[in-house]
N, C-alpha and C. Protein backbone atom coordinates (compact mmCIF):
# COMPACT_ATOMS: atom_id res chain seq x y z
N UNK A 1 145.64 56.77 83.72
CA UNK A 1 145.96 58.02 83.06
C UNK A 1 145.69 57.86 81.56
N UNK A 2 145.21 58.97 81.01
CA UNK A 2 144.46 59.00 79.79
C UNK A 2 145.64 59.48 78.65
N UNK A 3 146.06 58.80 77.25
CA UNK A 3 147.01 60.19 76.61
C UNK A 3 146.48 60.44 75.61
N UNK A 4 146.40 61.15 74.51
CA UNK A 4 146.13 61.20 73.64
C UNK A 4 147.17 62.04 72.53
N UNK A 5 146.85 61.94 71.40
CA UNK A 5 147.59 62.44 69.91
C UNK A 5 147.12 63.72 69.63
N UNK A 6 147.39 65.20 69.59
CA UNK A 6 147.00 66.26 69.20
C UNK A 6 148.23 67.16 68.32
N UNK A 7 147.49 67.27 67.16
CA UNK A 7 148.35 67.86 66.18
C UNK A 7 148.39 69.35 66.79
N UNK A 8 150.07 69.83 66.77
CA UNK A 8 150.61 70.36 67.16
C UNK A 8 151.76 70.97 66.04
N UNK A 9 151.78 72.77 65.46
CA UNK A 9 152.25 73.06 64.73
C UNK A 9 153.15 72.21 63.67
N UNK A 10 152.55 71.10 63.09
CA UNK A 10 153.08 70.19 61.57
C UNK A 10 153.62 68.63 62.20
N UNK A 11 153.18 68.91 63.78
CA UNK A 11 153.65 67.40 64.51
C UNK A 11 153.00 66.91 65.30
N UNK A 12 152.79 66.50 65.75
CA UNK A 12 152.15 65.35 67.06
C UNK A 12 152.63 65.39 67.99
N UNK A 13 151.92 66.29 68.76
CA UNK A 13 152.42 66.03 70.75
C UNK A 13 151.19 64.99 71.47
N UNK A 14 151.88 64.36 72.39
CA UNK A 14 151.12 63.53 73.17
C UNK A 14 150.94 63.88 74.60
N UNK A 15 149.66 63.97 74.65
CA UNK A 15 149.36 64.47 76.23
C UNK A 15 148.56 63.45 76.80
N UNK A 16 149.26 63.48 78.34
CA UNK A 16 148.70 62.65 78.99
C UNK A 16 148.11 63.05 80.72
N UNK A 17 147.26 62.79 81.14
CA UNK A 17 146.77 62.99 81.99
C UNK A 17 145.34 63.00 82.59
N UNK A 18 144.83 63.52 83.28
CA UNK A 18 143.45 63.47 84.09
C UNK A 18 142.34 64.23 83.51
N UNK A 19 143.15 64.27 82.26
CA UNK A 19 141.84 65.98 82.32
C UNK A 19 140.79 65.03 81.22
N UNK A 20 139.48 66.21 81.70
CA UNK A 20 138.37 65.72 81.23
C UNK A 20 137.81 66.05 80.41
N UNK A 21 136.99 66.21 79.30
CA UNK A 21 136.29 66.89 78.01
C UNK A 21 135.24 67.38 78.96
N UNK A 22 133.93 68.34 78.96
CA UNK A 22 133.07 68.33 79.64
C UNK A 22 131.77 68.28 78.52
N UNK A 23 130.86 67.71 78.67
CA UNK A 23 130.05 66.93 78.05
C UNK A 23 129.19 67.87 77.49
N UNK A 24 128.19 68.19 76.84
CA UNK A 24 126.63 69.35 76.85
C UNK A 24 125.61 67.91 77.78
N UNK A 25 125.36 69.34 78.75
CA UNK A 25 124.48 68.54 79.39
C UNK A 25 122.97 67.75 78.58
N UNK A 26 123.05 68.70 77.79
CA UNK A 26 121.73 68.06 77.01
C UNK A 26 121.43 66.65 75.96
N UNK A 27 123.10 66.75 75.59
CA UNK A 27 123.11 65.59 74.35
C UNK A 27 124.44 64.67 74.75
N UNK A 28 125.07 65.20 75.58
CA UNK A 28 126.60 64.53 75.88
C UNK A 28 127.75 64.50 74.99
N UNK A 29 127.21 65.44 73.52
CA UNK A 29 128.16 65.26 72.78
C UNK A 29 129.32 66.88 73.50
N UNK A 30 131.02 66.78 72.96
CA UNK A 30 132.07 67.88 73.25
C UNK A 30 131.04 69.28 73.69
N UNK A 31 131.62 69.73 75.07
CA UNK A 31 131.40 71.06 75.06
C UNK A 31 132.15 72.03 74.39
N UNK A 32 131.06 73.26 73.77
CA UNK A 32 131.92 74.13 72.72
C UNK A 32 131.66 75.36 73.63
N UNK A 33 130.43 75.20 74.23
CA UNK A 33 129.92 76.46 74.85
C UNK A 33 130.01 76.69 75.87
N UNK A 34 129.72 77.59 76.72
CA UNK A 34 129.11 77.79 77.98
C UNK A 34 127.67 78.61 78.16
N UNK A 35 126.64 78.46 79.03
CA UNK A 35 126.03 79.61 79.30
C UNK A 35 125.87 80.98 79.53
N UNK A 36 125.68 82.08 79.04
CA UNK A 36 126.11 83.39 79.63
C UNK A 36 125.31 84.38 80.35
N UNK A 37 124.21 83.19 80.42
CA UNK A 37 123.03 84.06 81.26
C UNK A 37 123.25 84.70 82.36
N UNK A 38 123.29 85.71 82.96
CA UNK A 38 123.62 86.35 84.37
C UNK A 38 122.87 85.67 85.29
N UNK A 39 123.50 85.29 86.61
CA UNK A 39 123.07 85.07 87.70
C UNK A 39 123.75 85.39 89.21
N UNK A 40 123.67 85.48 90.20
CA UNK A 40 124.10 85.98 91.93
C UNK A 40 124.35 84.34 92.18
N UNK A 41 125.60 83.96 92.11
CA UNK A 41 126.55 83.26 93.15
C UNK A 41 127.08 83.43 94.47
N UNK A 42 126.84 82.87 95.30
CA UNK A 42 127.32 83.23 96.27
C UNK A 42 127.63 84.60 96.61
N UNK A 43 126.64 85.20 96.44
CA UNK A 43 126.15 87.30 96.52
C UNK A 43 127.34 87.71 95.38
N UNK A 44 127.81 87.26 94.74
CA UNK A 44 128.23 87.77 93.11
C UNK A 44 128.24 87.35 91.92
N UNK A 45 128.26 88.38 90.95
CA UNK A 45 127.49 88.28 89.85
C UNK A 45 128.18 87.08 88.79
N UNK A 46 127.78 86.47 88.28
CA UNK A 46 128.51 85.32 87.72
C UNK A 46 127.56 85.17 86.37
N UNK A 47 128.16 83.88 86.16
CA UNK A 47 127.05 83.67 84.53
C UNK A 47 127.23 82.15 85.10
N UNK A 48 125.73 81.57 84.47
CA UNK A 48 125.12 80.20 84.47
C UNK A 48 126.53 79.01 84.30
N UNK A 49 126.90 79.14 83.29
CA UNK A 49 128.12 78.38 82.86
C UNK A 49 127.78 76.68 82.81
N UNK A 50 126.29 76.15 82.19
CA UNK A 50 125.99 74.86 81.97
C UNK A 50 127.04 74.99 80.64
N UNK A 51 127.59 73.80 80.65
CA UNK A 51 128.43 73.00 78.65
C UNK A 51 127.52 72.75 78.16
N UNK A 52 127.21 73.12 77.16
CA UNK A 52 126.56 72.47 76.01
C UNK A 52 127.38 72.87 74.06
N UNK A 53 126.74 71.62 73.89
CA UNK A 53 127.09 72.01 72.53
C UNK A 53 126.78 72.83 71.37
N UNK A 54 127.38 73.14 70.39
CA UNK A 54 127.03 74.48 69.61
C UNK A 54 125.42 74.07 69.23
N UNK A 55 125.39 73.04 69.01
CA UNK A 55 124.08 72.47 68.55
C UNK A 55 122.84 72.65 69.32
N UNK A 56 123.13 72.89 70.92
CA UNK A 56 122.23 72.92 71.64
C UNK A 56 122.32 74.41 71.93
N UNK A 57 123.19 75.07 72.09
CA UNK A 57 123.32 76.45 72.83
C UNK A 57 122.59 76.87 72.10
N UNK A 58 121.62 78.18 72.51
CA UNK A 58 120.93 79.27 71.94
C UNK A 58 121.61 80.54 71.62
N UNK A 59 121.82 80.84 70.47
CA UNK A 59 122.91 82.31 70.48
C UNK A 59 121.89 83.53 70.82
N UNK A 60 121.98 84.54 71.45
CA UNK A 60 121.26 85.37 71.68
C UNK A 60 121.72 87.07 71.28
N UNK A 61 123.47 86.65 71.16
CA UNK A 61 124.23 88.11 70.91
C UNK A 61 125.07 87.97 70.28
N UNK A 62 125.76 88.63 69.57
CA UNK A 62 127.17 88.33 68.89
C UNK A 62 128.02 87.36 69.52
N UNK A 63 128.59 87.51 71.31
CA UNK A 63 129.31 86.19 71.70
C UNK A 63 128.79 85.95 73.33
N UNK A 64 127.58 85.36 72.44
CA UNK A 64 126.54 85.34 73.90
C UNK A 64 125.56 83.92 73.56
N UNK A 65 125.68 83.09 74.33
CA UNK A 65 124.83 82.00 73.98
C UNK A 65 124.05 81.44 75.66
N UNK A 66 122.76 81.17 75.57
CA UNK A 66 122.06 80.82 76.40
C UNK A 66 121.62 79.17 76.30
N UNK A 67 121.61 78.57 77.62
CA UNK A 67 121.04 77.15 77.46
C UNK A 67 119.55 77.31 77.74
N UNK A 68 118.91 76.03 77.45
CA UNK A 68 117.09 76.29 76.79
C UNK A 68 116.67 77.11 78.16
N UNK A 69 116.90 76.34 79.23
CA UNK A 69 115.74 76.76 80.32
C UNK A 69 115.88 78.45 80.57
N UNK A 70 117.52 78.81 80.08
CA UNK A 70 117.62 80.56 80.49
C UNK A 70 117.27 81.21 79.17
N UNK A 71 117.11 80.43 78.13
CA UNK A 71 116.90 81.50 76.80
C UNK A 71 115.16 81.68 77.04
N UNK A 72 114.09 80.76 77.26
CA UNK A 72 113.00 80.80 77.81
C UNK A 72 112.47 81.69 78.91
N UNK A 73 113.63 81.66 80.01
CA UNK A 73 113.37 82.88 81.12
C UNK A 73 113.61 84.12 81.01
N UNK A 74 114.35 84.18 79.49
CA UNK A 74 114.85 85.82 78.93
C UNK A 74 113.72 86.09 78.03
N UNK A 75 113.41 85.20 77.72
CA UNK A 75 112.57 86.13 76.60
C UNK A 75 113.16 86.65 75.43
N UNK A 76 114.36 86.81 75.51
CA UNK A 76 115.05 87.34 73.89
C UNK A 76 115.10 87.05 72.84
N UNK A 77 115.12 87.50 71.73
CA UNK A 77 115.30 86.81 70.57
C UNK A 77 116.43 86.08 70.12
N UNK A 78 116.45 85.12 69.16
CA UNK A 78 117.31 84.43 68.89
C UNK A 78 118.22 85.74 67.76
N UNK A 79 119.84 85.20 68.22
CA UNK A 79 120.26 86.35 67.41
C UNK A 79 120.42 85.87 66.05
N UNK A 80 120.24 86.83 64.68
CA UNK A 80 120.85 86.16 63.50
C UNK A 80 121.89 87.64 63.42
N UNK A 81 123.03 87.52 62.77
CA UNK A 81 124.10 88.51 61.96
C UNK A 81 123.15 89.50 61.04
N UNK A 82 123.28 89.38 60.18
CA UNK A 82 122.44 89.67 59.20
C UNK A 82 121.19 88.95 58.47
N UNK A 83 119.92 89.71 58.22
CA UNK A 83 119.17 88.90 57.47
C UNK A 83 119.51 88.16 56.74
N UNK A 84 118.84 87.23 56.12
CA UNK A 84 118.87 86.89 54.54
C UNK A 84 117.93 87.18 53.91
N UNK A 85 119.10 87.42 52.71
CA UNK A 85 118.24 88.04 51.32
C UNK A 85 118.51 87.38 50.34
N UNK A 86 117.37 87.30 49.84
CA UNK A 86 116.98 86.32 48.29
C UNK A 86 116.66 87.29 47.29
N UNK A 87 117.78 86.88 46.13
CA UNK A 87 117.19 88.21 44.82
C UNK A 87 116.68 87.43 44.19
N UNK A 88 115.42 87.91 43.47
CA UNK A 88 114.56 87.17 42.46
C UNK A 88 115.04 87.26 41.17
């Protein structure tokens, strides 16, 4: 059994147990993300749901991020917020 130290409103609780971090499949570093690409599971509609990390995920929407092989099969653009602008 695993425990660890997590700061907890100005203190330290210790948790212990089985649970697992889940990796980005691509680099192995903390999952932040998930996939949100649509896909048919077992005849319903679901989303991809590979981990990957912010580093690897592709953002495509405000709170929408795709992993490489589904941002490639969409075709979409990568999302930015707003341009940037440079004043001269």
């Amino acid at each position: 059994m695993r425990c660890r130290a997590i700061p907890f409103l100005g203190t330290v609780a210790i948790v212990c147990g089985r649970h697992t971090q889940k990796r980005c499949k691509y680099c192995g570093r903390t999952c932040e993300k998930l996939c949100d690409y649509p896909v048919i599971r077992k005849g319903k509609p679901k989303t991809c749901d590979i981990p990957m990390c912010a580093g690897c995920a592709i953002k495509v929407g405000e709170d929408k991020d795709y992993c490489r092989p589904h941002f490639n099969l969409a075709g979409e653009p990568q999302y930015c917020p707003q341009p940037l602008l440079f004043e001269k």
